[in-house]
N, C-alpha and C. Protein backbone atom coordinates (compact mmCIF):
# COMPACT_ATOMS: atom_id res chain seq x y z
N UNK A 1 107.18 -3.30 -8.16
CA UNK A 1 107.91 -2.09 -8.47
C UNK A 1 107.43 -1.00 -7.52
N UNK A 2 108.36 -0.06 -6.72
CA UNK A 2 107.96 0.56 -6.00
C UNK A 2 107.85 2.22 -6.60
N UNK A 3 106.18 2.78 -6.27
CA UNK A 3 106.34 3.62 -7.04
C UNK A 3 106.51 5.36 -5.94
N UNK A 4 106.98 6.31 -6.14
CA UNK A 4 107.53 7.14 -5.79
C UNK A 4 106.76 8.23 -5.97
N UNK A 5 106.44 9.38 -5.21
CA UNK A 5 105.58 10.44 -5.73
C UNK A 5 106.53 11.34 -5.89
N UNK A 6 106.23 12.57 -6.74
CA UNK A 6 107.49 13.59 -6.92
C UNK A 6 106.55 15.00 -6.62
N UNK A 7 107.30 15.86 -5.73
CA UNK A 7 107.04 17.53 -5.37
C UNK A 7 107.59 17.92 -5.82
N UNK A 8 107.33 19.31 -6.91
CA UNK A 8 107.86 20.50 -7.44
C UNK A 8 109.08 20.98 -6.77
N UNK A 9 110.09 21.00 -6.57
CA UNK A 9 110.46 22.19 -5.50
C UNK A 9 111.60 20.93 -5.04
N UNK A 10 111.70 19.37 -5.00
CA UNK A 10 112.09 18.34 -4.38
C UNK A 10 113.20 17.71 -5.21
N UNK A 11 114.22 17.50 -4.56
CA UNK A 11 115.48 17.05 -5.43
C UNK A 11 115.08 15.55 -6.01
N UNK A 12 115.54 15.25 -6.89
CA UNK A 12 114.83 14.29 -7.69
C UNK A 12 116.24 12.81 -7.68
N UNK A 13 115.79 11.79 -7.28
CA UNK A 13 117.07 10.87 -7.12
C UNK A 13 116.90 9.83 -8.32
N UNK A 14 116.66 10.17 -9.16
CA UNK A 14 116.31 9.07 -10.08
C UNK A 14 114.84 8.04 -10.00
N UNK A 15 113.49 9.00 -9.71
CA UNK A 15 112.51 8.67 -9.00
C UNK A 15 111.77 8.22 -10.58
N UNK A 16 110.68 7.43 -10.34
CA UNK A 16 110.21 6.99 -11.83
C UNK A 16 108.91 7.88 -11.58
N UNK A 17 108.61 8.65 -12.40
CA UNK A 17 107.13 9.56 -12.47
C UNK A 17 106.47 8.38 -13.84
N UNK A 18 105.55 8.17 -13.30
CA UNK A 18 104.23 7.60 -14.22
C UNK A 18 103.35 8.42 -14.66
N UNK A 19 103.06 9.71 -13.92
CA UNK A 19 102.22 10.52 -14.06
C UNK A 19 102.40 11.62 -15.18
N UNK A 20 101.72 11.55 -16.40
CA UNK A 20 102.06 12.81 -17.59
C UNK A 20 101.45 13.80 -17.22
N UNK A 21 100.67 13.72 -16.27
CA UNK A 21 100.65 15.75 -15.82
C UNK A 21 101.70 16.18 -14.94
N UNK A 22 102.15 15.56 -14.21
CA UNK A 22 103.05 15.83 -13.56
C UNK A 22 104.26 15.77 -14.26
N UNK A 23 104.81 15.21 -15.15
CA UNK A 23 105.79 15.38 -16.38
C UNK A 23 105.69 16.60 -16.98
N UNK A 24 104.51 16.95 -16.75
CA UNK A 24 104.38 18.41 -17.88
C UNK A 24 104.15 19.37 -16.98
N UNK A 25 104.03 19.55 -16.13
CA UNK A 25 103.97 20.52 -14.66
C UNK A 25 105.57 20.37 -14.23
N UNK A 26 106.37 19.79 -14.64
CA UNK A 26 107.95 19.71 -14.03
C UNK A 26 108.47 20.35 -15.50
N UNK A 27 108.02 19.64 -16.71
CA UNK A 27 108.63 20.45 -18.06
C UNK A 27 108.56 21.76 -17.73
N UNK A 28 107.10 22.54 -17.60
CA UNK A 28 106.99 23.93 -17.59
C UNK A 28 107.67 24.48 -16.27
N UNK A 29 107.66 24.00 -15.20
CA UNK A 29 108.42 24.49 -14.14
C UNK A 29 109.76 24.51 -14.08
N UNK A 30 110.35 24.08 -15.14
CA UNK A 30 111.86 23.99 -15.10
C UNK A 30 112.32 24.65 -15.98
N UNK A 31 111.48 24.78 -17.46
CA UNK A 31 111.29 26.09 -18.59
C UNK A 31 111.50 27.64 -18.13
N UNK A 32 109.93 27.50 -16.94
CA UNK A 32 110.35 28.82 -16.24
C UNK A 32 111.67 29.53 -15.79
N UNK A 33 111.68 28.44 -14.91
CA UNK A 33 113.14 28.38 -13.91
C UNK A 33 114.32 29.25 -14.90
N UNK A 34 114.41 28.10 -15.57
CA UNK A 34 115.49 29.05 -16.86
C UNK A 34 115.28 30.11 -17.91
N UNK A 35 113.89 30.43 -18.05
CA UNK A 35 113.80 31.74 -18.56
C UNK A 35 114.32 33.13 -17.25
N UNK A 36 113.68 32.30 -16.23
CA UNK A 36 114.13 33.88 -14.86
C UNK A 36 115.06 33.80 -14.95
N UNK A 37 116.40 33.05 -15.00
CA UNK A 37 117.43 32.78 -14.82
C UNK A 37 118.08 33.60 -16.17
N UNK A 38 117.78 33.40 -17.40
CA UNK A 38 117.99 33.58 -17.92
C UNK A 38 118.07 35.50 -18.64
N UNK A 39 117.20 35.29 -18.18
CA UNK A 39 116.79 37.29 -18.32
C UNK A 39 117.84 38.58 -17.10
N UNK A 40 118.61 39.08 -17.76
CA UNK A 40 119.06 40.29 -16.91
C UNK A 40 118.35 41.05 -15.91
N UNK A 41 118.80 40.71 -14.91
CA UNK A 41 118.05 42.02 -13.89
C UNK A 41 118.83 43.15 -13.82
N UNK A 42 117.97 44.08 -14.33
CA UNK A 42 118.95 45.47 -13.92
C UNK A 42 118.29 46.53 -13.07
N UNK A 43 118.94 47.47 -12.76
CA UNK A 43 118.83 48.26 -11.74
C UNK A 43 119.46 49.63 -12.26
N UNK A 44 118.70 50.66 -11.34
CA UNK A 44 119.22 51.73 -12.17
C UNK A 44 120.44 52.47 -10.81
N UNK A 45 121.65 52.56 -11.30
CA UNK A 45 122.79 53.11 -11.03
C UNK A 45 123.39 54.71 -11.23
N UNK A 46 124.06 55.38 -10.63
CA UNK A 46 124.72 56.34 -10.71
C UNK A 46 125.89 55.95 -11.54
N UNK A 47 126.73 56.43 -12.43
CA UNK A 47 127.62 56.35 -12.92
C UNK A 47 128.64 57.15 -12.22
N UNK A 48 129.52 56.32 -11.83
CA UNK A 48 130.79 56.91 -10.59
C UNK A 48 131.58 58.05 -11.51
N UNK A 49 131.20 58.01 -12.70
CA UNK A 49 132.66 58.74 -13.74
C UNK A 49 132.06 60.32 -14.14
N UNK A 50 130.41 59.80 -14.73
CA UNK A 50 129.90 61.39 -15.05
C UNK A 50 128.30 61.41 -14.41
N UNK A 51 128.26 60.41 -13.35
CA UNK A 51 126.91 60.86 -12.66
C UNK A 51 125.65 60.86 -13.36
N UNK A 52 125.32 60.00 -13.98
CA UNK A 52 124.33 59.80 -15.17
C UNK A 52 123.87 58.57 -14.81
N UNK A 53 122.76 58.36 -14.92
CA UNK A 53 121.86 57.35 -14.62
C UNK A 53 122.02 56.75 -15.77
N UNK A 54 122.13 54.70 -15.42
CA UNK A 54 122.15 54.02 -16.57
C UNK A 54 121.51 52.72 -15.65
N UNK A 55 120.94 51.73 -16.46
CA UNK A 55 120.72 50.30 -16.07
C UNK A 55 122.06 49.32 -16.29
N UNK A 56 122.45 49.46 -14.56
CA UNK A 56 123.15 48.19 -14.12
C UNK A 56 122.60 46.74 -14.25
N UNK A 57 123.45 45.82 -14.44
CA UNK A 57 123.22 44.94 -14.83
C UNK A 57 124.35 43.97 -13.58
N UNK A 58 124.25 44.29 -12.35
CA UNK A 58 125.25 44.19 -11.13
C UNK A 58 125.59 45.02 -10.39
N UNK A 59 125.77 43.72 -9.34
CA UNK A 59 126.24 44.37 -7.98
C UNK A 59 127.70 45.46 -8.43
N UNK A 60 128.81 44.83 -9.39
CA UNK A 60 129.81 45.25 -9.65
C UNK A 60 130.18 46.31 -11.00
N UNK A 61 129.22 46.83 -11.47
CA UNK A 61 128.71 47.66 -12.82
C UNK A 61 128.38 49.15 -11.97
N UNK A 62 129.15 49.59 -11.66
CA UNK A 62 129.06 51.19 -11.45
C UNK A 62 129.51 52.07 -12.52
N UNK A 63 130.36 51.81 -13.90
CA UNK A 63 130.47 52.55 -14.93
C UNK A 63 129.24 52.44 -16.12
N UNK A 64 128.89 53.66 -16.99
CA UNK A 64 127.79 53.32 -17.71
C UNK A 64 128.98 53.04 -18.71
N UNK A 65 127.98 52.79 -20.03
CA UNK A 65 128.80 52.29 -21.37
C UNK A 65 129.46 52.71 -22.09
N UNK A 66 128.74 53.92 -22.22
CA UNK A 66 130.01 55.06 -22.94
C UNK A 66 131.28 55.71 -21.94
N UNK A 67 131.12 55.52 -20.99
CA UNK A 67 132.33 55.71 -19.93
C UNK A 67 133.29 54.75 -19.95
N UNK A 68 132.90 53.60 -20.16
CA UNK A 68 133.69 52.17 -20.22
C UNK A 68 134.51 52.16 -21.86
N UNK A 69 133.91 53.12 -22.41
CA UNK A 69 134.64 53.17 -23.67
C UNK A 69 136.06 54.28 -23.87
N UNK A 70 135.73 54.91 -22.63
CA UNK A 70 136.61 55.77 -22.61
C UNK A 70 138.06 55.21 -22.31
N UNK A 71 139.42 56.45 -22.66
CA UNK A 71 140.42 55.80 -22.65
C UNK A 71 141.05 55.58 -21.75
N UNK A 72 140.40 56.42 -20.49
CA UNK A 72 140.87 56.57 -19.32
C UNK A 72 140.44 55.02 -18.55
N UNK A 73 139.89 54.21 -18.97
CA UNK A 73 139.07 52.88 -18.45
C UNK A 73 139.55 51.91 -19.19
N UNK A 74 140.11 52.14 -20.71
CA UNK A 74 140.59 50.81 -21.47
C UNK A 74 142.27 50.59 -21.33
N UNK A 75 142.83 51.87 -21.31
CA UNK A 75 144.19 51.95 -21.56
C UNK A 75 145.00 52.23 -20.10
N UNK A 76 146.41 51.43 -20.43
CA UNK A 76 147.07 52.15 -18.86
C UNK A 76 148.00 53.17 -19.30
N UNK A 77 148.06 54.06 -18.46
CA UNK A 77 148.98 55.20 -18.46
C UNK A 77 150.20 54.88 -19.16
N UNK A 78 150.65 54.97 -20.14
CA UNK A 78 151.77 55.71 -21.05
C UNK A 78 153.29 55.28 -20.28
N UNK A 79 153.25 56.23 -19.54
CA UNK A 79 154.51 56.01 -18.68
C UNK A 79 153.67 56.55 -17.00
N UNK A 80 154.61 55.12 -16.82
CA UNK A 80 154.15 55.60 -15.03
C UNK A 80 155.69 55.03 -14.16
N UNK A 81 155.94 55.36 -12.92
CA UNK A 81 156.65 54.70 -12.06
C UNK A 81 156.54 53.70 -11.03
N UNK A 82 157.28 52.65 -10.77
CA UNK A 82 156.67 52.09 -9.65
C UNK A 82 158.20 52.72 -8.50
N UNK A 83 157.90 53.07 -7.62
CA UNK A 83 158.36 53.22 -6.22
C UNK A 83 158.60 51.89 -5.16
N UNK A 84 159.49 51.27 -5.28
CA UNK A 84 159.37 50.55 -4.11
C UNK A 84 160.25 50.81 -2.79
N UNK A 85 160.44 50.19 -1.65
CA UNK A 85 161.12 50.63 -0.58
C UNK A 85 161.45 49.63 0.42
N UNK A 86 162.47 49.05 0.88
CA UNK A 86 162.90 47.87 1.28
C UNK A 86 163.50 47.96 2.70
C-alpha cells in the first residue's frame, strides 16, 4: 500500500492520512478556515445619502441602515415618464 504524506495548505486527491495528529491539525485548520470565512468584515464608510459614518459590510454598501429604510431607496416614484426617441 502506498503511503502518501499530506501539507496543510495542499489540495488533497483522495490521499490516505494514517497520521491522527495530522487529522487533527487539518480538523482545526479547516474549522479555522470557516470561522474567518465566516465572520463579516466591515469597514467604516461614509454614507452617500446623510454623510454619517456606519460599518460597511462591502465593497458595494455605501448606504447606512436607516437610509436604506427610507422611502426614497425602497419605493419607485409614483408617476414618472419614459421619453423615448427613434
Amino acid at each position: 500500500m502506498a503511503c502518501t504524506c499530506f501539507v496543510l495548505g495542499q489540495l488533497d486527491f483522495g490521499a490516505l492520512v494514517l497520521d491522527p495528529e495530522i487529522i487533527a491539525q487539518t480538523a482545526a485548520h479547516g474549522a479555522a478556515k470557516s470561522r474567518a470565512a465566516a465572520a463579516p468584515k466591515t469597514k467604516p464608510r461614509r454614507c452617500l445619502h446623510c454623510s454619517r459614518d456606519f460599518a460597511s459590510t462591502g465593497p458595494g454598501n455605501w448606504i447606512c441602515s436607516p437610509c436604506k429604510g427610507l422611502e426614497v431607496f425602497t419605493c419607485s416614484p409614483s408617476s414618472f415618464s419614459v421619453h423615448a426617441s427613434f
